[in-house]
N, C-alpha and C. Protein backbone atom coordinates (compact mmCIF):
# COMPACT_ATOMS: atom_id res chain seq x y z
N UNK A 1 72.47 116.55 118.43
CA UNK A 1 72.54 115.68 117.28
C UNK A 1 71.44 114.64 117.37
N UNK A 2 70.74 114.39 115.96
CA UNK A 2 69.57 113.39 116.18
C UNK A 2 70.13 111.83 116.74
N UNK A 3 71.31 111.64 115.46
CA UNK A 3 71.73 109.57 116.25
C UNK A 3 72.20 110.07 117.85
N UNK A 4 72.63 110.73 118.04
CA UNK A 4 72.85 110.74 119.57
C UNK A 4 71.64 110.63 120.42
N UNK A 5 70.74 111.45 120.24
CA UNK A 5 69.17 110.99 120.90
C UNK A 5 68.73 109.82 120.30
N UNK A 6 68.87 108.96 119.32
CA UNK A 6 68.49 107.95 119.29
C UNK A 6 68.51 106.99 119.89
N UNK A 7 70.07 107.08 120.08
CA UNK A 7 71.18 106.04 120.74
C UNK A 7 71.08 105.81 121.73
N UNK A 8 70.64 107.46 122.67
CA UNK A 8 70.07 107.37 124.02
C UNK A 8 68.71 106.88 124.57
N UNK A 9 68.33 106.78 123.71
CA UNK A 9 66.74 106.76 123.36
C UNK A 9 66.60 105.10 123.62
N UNK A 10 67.09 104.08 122.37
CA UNK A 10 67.52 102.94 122.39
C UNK A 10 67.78 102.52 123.62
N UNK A 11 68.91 102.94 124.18
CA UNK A 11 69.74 102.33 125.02
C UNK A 11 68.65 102.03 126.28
N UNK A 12 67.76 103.70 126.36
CA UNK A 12 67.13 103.51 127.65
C UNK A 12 65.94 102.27 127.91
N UNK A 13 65.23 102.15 126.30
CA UNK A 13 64.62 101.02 126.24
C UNK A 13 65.00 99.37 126.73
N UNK A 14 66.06 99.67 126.22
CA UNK A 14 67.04 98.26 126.50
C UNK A 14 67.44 98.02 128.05
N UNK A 15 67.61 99.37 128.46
CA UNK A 15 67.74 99.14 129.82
C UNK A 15 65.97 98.61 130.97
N UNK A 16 65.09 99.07 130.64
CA UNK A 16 63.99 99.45 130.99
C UNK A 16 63.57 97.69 131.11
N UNK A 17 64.13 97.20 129.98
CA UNK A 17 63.30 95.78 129.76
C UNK A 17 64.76 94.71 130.75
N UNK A 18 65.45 95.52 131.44
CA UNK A 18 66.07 94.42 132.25
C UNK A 18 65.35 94.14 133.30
N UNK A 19 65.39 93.12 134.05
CA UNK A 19 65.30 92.82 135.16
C UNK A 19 65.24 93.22 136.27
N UNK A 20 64.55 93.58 137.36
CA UNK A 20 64.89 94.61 138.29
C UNK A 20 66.20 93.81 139.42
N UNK A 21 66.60 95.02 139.91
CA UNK A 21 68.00 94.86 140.05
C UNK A 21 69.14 94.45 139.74
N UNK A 22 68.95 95.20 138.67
CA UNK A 22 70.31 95.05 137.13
C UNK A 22 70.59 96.67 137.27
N UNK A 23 70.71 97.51 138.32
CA UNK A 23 70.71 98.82 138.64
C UNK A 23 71.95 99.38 138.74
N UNK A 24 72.79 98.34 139.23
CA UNK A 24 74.20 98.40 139.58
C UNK A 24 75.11 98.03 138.41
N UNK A 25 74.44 97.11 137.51
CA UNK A 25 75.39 97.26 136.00
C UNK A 25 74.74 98.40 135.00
N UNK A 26 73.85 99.13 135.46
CA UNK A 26 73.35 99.82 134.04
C UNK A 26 74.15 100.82 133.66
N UNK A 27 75.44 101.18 134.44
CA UNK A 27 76.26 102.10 133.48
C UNK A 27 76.86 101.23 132.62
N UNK A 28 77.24 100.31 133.17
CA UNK A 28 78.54 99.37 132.01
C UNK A 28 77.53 98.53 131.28
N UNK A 29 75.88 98.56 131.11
CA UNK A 29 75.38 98.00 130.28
C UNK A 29 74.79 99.03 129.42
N UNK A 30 74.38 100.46 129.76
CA UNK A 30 74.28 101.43 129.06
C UNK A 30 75.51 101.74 127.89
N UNK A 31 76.59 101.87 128.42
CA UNK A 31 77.70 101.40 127.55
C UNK A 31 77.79 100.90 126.57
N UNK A 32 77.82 99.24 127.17
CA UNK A 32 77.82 98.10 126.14
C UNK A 32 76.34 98.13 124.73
N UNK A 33 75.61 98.39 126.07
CA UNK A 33 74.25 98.74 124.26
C UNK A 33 74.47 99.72 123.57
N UNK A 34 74.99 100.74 123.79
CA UNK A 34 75.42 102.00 122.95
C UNK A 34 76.24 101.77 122.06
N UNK A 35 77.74 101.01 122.58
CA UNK A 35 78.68 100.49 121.23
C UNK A 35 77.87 99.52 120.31
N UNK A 36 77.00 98.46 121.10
CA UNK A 36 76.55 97.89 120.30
C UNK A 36 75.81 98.40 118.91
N UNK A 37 75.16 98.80 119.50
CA UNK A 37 74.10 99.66 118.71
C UNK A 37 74.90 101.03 117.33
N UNK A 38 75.75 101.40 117.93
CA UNK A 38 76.89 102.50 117.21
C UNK A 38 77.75 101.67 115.78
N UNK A 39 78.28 99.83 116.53
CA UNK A 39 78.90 99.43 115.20
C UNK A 39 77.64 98.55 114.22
N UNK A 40 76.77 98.33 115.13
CA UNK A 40 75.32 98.07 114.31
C UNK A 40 75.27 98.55 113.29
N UNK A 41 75.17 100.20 113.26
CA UNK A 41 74.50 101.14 112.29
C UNK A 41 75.98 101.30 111.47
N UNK A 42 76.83 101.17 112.24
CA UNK A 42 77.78 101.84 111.23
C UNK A 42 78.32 100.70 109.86
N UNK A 43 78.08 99.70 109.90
CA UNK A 43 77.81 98.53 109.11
C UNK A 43 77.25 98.83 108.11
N UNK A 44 75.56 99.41 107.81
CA UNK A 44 75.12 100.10 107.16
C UNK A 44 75.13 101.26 106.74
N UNK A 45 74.45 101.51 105.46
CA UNK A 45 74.66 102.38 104.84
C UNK A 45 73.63 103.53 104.90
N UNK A 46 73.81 104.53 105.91
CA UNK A 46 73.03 105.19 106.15
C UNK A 46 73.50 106.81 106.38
N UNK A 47 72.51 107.88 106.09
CA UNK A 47 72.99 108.99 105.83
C UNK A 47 72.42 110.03 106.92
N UNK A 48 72.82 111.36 106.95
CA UNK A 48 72.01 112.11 108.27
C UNK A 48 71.14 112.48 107.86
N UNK A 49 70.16 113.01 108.48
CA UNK A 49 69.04 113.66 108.22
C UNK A 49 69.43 114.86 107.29
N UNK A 50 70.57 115.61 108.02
CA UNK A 50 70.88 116.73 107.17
C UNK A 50 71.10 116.48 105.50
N UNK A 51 72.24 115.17 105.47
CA UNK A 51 72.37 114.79 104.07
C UNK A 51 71.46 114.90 103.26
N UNK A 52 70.38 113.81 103.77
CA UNK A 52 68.90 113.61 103.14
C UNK A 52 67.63 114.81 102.90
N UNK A 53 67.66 115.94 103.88
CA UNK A 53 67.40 116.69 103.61
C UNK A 53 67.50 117.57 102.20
N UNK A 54 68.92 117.78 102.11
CA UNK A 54 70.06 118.44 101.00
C UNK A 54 69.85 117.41 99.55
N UNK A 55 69.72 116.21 100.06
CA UNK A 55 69.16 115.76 98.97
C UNK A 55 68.07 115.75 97.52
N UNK A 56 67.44 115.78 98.98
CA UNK A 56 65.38 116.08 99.12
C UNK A 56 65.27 117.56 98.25
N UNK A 57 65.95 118.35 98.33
CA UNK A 57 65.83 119.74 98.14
C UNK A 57 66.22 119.53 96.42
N UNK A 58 67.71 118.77 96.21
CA UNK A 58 68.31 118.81 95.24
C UNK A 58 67.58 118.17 93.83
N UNK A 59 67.03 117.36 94.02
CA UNK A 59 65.91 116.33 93.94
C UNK A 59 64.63 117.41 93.44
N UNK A 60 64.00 118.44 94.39
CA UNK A 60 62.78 119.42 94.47
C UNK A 60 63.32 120.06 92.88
N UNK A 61 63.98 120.39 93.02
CA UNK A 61 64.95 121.63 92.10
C UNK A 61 64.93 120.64 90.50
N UNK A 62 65.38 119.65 90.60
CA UNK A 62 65.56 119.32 89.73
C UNK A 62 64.49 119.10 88.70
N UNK A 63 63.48 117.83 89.83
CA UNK A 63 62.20 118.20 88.92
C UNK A 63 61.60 119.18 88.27
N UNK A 64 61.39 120.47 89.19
CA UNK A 64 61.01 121.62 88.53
C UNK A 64 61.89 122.07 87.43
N UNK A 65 62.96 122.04 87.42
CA UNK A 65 63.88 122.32 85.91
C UNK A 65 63.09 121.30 85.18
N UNK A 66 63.20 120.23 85.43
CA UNK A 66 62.78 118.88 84.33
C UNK A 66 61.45 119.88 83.68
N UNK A 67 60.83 120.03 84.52
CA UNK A 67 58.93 120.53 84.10
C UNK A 67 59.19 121.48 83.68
N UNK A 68 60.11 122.65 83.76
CA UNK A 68 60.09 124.05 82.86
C UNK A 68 60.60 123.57 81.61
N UNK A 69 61.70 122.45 81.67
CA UNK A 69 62.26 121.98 80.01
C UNK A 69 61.26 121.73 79.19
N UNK A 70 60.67 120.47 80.03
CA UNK A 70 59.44 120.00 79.29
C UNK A 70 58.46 120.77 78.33
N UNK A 71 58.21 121.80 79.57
CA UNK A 71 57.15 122.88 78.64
C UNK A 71 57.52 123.56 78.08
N UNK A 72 58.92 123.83 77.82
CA UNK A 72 59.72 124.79 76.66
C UNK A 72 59.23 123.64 75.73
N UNK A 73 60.06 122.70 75.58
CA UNK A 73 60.00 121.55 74.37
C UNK A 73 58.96 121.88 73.76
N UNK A 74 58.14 121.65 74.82
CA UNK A 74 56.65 121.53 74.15
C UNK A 74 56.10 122.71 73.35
N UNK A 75 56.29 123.87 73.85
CA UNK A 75 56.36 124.94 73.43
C UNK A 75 56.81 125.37 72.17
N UNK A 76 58.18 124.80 71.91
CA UNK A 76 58.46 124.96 70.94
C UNK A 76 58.20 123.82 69.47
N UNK A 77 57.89 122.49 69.88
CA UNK A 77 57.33 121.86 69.02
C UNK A 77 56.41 122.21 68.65
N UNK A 78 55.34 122.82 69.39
CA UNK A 78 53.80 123.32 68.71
C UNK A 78 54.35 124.65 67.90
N UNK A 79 54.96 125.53 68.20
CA UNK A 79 55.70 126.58 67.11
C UNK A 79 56.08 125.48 66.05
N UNK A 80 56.94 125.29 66.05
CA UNK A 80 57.59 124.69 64.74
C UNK A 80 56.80 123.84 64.22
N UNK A 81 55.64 122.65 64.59
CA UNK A 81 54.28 122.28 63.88
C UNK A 81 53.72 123.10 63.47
N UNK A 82 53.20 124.43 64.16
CA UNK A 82 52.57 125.01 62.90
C UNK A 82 53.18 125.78 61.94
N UNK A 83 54.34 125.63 61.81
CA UNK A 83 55.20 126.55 60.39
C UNK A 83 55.46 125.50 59.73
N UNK A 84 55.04 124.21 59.91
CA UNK A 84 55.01 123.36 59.00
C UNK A 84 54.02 123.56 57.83
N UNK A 85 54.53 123.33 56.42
CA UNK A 85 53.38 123.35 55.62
C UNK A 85 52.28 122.62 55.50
């Protein structure tokens, strides 16, 4: 899962910038930055990659319908302009 490598990702940074010999709390501070970090995000409003993906796609699709309508319309207004008298 991607937030899971994030989280780990994060955490290790956070650990990295302690102090040396802070070695002996870094499980229960690996921990503590992880929840932190977990009700952080969950506060916000944020979606998975997968969501956004599925989105992205839905979104692709749509436009292209929009642009085939369009050029029907169009299509058919220039017909019906010229059977105008």
């Amino acid at each position: 899962m991607a937030t899971t490598f994030g989280f780990d990702e994060l955490t290790q940074r956070l650990l990295a910038m302690l102090p040396a010999g802070s070695e002996a709390a870094s499980d229960d501070l690996r921990k503590t930055f992880r929840a932190a970090l977990e009700a952080g995000l969950a506060r916000i409003d944020l979606v998975s990659r997968e969501e956004f993906e599925v989105q992205q796609a839905v979104l692709a699709r749509t436009r292209s319908k929009l642009e085939s309508l369009e050029a029907e319309v169009a299509a058919l207004e220039q017909r019906l302009g010229a059977r105008a008298p």
